[in-house]
PDB file of N, CA and C in Angstrom:
ATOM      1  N   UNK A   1      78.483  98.355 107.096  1.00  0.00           N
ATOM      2  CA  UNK A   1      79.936  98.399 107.102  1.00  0.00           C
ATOM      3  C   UNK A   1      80.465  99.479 106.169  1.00  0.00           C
ATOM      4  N   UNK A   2      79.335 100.225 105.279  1.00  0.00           N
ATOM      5  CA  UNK A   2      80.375 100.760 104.789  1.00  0.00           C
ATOM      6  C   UNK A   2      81.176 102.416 104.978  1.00  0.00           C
ATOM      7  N   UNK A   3      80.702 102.630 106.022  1.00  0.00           N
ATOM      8  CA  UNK A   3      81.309 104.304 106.324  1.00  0.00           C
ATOM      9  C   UNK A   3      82.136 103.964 107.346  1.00  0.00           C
ATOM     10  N   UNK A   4      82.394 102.800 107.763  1.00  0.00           N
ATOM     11  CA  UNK A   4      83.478 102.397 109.221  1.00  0.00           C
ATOM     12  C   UNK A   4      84.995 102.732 108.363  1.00  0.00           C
ATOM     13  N   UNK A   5      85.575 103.132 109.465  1.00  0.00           N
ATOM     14  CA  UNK A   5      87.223 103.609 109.418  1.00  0.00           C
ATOM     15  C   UNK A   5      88.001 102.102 108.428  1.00  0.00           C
ATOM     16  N   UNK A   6      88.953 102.523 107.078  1.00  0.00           N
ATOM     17  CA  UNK A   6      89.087 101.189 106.936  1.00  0.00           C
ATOM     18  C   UNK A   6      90.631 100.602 108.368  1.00  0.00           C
ATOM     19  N   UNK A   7      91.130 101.112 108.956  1.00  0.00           N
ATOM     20  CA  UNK A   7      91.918 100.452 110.204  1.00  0.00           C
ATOM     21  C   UNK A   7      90.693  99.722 111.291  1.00  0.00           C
ATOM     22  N   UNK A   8      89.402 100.210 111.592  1.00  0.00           N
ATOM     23  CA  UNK A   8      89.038  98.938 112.372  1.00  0.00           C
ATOM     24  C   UNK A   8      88.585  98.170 111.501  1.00  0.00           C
ATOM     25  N   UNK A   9      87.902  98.341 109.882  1.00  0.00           N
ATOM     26  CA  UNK A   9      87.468  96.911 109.372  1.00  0.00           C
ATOM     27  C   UNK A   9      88.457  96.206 109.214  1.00  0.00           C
ATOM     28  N   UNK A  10      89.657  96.588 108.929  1.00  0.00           N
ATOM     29  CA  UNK A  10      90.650  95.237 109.027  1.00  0.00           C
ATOM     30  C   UNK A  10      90.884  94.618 110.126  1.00  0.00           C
ATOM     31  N   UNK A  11      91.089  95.544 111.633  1.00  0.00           N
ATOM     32  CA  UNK A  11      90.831  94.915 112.918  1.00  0.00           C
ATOM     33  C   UNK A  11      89.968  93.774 113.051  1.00  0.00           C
ATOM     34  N   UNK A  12      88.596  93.840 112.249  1.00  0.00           N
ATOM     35  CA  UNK A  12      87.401  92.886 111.781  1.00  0.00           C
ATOM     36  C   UNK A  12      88.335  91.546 110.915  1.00  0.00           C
ATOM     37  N   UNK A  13      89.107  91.473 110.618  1.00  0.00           N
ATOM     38  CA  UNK A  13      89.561  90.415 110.108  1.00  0.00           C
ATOM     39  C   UNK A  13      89.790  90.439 108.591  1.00  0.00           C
ATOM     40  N   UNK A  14      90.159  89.607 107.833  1.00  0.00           N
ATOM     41  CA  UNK A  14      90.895  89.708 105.984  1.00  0.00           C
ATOM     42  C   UNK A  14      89.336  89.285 105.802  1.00  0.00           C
ATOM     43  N   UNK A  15      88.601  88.184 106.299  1.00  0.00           N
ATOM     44  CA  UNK A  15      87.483  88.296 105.572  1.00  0.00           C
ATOM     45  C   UNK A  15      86.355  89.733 105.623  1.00  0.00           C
ATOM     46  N   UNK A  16      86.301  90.202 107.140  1.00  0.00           N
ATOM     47  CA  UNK A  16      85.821  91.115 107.106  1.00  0.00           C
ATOM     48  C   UNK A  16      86.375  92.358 105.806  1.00  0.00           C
ATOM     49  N   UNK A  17      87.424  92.345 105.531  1.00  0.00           N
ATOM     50  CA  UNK A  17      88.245  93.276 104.711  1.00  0.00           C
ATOM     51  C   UNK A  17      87.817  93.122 103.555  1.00  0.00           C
ATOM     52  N   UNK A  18      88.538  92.179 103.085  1.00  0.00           N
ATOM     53  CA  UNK A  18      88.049  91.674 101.616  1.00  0.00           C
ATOM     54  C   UNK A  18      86.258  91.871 101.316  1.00  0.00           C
ATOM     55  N   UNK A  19      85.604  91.803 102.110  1.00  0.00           N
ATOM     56  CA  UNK A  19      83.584  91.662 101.431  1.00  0.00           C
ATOM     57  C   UNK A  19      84.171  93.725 101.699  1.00  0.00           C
ATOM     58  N   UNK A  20      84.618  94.362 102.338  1.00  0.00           N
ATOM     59  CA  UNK A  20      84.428  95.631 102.452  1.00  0.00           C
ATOM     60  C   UNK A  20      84.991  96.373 101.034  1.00  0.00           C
ATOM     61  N   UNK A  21      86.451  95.544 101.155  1.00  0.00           N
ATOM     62  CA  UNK A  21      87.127  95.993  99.769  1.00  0.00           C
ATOM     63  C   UNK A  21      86.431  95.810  98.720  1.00  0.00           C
ATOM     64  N   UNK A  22      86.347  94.521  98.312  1.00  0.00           N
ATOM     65  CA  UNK A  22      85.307  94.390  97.413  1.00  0.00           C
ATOM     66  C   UNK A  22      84.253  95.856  96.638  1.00  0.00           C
ATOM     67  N   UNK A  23      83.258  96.081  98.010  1.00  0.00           N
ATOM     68  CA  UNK A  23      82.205  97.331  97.872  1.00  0.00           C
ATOM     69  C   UNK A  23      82.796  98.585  97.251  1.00  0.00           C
ATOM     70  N   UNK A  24      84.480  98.711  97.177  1.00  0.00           N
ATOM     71  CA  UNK A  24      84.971  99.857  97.060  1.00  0.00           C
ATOM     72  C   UNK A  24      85.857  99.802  96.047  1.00  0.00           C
ATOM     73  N   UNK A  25      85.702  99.720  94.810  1.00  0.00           N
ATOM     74  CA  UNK A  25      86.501  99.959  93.765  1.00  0.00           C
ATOM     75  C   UNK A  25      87.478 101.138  93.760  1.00  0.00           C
ATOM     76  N   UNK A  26      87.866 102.149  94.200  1.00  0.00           N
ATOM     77  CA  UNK A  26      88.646 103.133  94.177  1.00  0.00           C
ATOM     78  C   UNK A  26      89.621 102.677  95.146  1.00  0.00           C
ATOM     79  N   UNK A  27      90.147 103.958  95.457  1.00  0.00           N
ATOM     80  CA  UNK A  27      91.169 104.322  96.426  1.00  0.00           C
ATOM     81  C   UNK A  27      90.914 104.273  97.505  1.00  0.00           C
ATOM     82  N   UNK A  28      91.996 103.428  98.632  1.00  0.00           N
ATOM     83  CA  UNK A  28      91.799 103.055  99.654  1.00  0.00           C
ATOM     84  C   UNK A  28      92.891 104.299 100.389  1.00  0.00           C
ATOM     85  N   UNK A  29      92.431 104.836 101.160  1.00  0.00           N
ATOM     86  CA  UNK A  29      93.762 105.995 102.054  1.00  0.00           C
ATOM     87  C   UNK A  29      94.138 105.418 103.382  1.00  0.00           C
ATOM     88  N   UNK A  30      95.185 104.749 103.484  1.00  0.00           N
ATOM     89  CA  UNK A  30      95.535 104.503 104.987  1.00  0.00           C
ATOM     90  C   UNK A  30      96.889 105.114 104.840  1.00  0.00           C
ATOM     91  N   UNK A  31      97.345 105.811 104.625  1.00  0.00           N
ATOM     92  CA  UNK A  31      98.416 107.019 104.436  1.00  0.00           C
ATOM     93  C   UNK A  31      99.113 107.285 106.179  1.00  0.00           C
ATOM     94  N   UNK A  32     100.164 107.300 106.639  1.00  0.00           N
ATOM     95  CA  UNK A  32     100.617 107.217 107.636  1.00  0.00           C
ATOM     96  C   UNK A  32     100.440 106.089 108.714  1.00  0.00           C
ATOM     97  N   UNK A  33      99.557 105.263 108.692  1.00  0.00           N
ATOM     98  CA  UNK A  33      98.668 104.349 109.708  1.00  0.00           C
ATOM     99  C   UNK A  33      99.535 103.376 109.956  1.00  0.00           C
ATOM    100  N   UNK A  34      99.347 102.894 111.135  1.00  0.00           N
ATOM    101  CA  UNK A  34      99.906 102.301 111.560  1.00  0.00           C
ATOM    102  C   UNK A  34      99.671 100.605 111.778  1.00  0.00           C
ATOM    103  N   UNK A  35     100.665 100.048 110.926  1.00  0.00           N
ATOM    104  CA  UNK A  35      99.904  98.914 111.361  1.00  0.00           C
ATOM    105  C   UNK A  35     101.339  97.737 111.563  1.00  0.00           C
ATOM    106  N   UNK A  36     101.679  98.193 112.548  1.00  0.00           N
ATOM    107  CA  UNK A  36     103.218  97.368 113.352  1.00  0.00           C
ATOM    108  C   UNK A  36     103.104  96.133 113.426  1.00  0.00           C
ATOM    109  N   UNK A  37     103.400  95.406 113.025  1.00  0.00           N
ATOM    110  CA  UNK A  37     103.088  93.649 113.561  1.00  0.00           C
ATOM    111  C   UNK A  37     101.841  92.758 113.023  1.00  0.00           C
ATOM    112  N   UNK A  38     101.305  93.399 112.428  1.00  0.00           N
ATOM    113  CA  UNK A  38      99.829  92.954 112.287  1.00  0.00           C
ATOM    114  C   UNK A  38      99.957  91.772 111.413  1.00  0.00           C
ATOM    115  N   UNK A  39      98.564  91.019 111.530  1.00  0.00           N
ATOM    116  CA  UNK A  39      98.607  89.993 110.360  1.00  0.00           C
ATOM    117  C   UNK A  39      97.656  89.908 109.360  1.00  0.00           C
ATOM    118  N   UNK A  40      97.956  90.302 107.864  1.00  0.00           N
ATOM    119  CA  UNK A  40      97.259  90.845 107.072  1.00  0.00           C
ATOM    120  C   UNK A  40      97.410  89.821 105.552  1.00  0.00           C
ATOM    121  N   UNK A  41      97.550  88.962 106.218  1.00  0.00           N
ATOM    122  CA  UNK A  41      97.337  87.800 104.684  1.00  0.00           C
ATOM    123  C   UNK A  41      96.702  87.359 104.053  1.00  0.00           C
ATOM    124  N   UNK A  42      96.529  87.274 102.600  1.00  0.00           N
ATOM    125  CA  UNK A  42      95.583  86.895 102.126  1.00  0.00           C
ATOM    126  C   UNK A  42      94.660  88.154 101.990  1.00  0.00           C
ATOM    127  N   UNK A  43      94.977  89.392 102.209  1.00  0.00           N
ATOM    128  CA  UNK A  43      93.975  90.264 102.127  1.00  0.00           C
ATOM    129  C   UNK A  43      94.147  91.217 100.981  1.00  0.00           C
ATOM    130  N   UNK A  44      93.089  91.670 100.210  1.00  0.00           N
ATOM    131  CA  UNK A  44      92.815  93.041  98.886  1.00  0.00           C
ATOM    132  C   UNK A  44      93.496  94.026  99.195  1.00  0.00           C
ATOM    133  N   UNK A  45      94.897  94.279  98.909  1.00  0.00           N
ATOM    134  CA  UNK A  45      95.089  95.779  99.588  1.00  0.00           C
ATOM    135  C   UNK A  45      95.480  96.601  98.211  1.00  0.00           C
ATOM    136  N   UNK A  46      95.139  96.111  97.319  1.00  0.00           N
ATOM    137  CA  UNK A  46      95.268  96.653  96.016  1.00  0.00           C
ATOM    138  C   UNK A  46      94.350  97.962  96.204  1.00  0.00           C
ATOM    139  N   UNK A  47      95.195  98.879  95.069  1.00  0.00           N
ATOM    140  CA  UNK A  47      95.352 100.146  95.215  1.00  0.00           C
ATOM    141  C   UNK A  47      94.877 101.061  96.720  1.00  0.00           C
ATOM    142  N   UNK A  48      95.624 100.517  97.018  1.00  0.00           N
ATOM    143  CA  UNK A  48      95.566 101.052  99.128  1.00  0.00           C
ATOM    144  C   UNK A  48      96.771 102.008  98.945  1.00  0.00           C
ATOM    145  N   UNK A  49      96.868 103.202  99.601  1.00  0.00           N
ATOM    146  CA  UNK A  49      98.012 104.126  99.870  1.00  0.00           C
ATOM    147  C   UNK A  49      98.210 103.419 100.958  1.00  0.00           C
ATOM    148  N   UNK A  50      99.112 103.090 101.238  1.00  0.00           N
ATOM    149  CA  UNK A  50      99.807 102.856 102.778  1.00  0.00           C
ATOM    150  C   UNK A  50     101.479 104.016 102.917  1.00  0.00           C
ATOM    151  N   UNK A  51     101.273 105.315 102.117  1.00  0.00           N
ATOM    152  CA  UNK A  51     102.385 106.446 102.055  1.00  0.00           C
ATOM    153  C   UNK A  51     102.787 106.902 103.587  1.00  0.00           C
ATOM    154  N   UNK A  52     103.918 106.542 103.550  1.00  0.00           N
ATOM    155  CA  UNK A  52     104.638 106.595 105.274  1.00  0.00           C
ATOM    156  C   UNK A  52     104.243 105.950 106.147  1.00  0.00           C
ATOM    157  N   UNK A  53     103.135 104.919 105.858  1.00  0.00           N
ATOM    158  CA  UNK A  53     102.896 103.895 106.957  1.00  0.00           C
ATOM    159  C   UNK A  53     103.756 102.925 107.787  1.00  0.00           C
ATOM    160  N   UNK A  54     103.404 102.641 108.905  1.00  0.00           N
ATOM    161  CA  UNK A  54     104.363 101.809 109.977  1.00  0.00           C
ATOM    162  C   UNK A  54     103.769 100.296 109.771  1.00  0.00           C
ATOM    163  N   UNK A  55     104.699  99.902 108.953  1.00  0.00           N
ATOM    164  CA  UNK A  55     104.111  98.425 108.601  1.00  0.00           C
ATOM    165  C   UNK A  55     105.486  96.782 108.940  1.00  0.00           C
ATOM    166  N   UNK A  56     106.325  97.586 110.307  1.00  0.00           N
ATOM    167  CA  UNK A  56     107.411  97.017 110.485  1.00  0.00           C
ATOM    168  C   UNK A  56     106.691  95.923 111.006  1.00  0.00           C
ATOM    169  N   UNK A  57     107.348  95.011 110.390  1.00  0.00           N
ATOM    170  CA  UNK A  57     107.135  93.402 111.302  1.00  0.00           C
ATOM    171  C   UNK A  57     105.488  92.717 110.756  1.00  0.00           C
ATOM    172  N   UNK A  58     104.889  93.744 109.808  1.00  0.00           N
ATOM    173  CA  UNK A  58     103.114  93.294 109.683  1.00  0.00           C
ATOM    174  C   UNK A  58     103.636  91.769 108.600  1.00  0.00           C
ATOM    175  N   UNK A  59     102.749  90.706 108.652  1.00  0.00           N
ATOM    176  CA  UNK A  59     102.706  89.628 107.824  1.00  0.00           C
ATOM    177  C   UNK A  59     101.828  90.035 106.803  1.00  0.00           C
ATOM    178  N   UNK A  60     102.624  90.003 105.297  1.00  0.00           N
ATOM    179  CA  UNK A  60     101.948  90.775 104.615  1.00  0.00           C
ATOM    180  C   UNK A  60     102.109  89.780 103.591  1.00  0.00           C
ATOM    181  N   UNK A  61     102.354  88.245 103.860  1.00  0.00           N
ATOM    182  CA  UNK A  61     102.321  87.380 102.803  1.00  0.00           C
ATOM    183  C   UNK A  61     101.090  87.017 102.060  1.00  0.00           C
ATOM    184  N   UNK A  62     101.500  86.470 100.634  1.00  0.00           N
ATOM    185  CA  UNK A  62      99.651  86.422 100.121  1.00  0.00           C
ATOM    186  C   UNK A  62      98.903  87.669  99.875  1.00  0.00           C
ATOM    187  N   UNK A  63      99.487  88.553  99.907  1.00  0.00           N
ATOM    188  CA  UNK A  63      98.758  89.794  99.772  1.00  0.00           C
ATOM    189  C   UNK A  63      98.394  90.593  98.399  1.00  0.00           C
ATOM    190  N   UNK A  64      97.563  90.870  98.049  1.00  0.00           N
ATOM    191  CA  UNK A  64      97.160  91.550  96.823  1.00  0.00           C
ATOM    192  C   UNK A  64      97.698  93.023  96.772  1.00  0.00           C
ATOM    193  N   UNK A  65      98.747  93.672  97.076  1.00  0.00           N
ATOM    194  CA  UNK A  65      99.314  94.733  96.855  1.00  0.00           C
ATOM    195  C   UNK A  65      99.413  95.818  95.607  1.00  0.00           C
ATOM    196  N   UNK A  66      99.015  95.123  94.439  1.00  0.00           N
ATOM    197  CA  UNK A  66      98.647  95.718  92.939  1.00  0.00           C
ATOM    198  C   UNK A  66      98.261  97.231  93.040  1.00  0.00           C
ATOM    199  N   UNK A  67      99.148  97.761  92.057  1.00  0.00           N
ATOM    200  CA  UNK A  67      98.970  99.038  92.299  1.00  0.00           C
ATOM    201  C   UNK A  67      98.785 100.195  93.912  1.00  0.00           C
ATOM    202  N   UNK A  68      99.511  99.679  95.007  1.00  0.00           N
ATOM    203  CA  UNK A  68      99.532 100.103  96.047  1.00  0.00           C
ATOM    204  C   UNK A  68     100.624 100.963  96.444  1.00  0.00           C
ATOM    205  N   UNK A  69     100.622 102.149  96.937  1.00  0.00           N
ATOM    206  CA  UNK A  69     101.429 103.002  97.291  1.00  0.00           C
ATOM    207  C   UNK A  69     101.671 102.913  98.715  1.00  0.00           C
ATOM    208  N   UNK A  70     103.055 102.596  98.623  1.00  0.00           N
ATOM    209  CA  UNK A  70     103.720 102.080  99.186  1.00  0.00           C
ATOM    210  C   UNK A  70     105.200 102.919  99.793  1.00  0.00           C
ATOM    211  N   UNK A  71     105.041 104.311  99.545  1.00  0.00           N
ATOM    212  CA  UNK A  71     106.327 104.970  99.071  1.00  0.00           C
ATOM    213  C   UNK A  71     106.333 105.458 100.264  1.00  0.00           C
ATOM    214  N   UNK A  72     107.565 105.616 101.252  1.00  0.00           N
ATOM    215  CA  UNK A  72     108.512 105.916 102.377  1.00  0.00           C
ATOM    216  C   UNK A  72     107.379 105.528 103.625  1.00  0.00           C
ATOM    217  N   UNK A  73     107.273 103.834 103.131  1.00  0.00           N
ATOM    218  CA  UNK A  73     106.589 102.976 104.355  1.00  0.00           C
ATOM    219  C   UNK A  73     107.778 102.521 104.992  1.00  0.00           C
ATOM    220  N   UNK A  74     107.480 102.198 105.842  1.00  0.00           N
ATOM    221  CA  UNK A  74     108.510 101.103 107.142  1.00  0.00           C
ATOM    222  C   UNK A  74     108.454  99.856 106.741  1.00  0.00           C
ATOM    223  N   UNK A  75     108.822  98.920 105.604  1.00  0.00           N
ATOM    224  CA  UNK A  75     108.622  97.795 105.783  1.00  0.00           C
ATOM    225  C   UNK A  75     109.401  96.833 106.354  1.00  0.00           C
ATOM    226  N   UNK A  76     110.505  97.084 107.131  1.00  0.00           N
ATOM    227  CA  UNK A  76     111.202  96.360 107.575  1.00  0.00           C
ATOM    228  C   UNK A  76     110.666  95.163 108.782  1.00  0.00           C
ATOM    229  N   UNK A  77     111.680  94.277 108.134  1.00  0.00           N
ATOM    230  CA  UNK A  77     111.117  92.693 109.058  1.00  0.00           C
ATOM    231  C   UNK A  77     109.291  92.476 108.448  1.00  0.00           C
ATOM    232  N   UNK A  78     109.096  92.883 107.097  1.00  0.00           N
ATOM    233  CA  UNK A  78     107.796  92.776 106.940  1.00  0.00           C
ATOM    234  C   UNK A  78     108.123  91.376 106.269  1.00  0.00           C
ATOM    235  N   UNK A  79     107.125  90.673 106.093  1.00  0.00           N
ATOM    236  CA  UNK A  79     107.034  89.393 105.529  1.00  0.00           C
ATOM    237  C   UNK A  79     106.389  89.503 104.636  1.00  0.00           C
ATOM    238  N   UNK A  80     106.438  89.620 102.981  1.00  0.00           N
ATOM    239  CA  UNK A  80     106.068  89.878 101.960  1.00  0.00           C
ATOM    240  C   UNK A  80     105.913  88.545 100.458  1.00  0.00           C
ATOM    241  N   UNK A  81     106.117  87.835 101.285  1.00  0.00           N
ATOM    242  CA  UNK A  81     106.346  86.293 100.251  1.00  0.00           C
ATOM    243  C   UNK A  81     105.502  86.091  99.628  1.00  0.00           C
ATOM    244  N   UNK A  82     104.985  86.040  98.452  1.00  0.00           N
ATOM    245  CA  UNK A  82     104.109  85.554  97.988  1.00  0.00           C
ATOM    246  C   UNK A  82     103.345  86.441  97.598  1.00  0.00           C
ATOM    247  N   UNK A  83     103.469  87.915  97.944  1.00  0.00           N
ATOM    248  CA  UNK A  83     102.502  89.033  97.780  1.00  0.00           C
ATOM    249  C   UNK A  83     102.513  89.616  96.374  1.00  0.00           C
ATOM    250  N   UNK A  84     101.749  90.178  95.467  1.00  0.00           N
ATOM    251  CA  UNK A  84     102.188  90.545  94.685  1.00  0.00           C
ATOM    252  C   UNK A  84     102.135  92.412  94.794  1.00  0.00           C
ATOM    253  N   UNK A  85     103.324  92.889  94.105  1.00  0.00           N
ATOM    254  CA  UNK A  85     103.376  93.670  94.394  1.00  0.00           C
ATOM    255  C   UNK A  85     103.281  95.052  92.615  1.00  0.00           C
ATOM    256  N   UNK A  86     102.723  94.412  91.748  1.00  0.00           N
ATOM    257  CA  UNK A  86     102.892  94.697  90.134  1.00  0.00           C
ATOM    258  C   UNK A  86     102.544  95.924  90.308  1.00  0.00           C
ATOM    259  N   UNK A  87     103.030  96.798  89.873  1.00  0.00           N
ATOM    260  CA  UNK A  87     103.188  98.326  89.772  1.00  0.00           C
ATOM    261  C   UNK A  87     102.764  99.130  90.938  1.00  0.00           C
ATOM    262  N   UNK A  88     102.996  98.340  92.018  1.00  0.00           N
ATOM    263  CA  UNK A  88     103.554  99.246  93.426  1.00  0.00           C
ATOM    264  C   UNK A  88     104.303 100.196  93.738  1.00  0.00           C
ATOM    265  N   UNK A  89     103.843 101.323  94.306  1.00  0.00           N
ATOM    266  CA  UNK A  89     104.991 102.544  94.246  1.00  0.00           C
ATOM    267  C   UNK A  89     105.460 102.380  95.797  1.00  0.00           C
ATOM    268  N   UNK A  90     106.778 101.616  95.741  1.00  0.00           N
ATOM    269  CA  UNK A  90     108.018 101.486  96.379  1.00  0.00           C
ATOM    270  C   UNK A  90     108.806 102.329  97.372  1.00  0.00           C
ATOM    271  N   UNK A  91     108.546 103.618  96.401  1.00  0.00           N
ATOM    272  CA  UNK A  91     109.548 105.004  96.419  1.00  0.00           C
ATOM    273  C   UNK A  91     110.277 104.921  97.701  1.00  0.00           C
ATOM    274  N   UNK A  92     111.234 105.068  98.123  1.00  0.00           N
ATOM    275  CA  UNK A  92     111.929 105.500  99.720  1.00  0.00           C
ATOM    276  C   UNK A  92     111.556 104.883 101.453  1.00  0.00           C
ATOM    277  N   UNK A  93     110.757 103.136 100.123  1.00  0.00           N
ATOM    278  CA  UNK A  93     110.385 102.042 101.407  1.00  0.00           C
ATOM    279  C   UNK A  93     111.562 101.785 102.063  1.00  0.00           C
ATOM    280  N   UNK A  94     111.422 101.663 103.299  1.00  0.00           N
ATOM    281  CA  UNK A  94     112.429 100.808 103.948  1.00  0.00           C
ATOM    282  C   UNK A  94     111.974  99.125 104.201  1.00  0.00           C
ATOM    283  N   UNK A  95     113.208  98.838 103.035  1.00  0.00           N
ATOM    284  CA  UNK A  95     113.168  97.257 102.676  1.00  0.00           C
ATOM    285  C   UNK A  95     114.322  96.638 103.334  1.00  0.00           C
ATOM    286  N   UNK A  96     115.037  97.127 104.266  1.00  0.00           N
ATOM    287  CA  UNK A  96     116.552  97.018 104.253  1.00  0.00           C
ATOM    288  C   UNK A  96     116.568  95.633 105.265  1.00  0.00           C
ATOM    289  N   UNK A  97     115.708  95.254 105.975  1.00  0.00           N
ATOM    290  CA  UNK A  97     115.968  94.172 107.129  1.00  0.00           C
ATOM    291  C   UNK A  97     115.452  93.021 105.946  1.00  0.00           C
ATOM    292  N   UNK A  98     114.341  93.564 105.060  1.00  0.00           N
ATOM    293  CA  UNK A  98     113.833  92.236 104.271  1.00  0.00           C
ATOM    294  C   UNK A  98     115.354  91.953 103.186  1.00  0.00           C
ATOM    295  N   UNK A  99     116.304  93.026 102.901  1.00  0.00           N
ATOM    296  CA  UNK A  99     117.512  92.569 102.543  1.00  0.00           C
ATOM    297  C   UNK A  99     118.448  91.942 103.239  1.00  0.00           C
ATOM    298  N   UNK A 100     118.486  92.500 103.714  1.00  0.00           N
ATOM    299  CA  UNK A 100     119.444  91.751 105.448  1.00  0.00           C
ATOM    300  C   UNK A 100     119.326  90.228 105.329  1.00  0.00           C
ATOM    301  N   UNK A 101     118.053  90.067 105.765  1.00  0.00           N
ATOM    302  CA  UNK A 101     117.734  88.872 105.846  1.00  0.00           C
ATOM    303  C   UNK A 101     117.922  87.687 104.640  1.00  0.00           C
ATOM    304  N   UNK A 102     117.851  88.561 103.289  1.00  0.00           N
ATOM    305  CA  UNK A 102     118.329  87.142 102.458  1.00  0.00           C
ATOM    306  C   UNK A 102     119.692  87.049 102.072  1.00  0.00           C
ATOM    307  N   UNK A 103     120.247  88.458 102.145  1.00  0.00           N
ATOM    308  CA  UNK A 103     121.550  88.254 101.718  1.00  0.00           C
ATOM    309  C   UNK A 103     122.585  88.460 102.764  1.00  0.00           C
ATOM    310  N   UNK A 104     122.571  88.920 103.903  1.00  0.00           N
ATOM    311  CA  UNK A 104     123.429  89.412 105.002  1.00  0.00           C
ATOM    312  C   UNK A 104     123.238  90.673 104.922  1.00  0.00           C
ATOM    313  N   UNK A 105     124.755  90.931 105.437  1.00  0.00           N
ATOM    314  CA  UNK A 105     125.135  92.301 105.788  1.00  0.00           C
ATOM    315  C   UNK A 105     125.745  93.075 105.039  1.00  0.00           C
ATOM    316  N   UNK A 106     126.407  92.201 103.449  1.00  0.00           N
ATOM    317  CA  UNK A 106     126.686  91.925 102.528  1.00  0.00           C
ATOM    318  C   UNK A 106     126.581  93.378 101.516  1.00  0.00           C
ATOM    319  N   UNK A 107     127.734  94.341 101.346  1.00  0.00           N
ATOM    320  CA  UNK A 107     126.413  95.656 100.239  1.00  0.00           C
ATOM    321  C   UNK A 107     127.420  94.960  98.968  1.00  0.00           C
TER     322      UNK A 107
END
């Protein structure tokens, strides 16, 4: 498992992910990738670039996000509850439906 693309080992599942993550202490690059809808809970995505990724609608609750770059992703309608997100770079995410949703329409 370990020279496989990391977009199909997660296809492989959070457990498949996690024993892969694990093996890989560094930097994870999924930088633009796409991952629309997906369900990704409970999974290591600590220090993962996900920079401009399409992550609208992915279930991203439970998630280990720590130190993950995160900056001018799509996260809208993402489901993020529970995830932690401690010194995540944010930068020019689109969070705006996960605002929507708790507060209205409301600025």
């Amino acid at each position: 498992m370990s020279n496989e693309d990391p977009v199909a080992v997660l296809k492989q599942g959070i457990k498949a992910w996690n024993e892969w993550r694990h093996e890989r202490r560094g930097f994870i690059d999924e930088r633009g990738g796409g991952h629309r809808n997906m369900s990704i809970t409970y999974a290591d995505l600590s220090r993962t670039s996900f920079h401009s990724a399409d992550l609208q609608g992915a279930d991203l609750s439970n998630v280990d996000l720590t130190r993950a770059n995160l900056a001018h992703a799509n996260l809208s309608r993402a489901d993020l509850r529970e995830s932690q997100l401690n010194d995540a770079l944010l930068a020019y995410a689109n969070l705006m439906d996960e605002w929507r949703r708790r507060h209205g329409d409301r600025w």
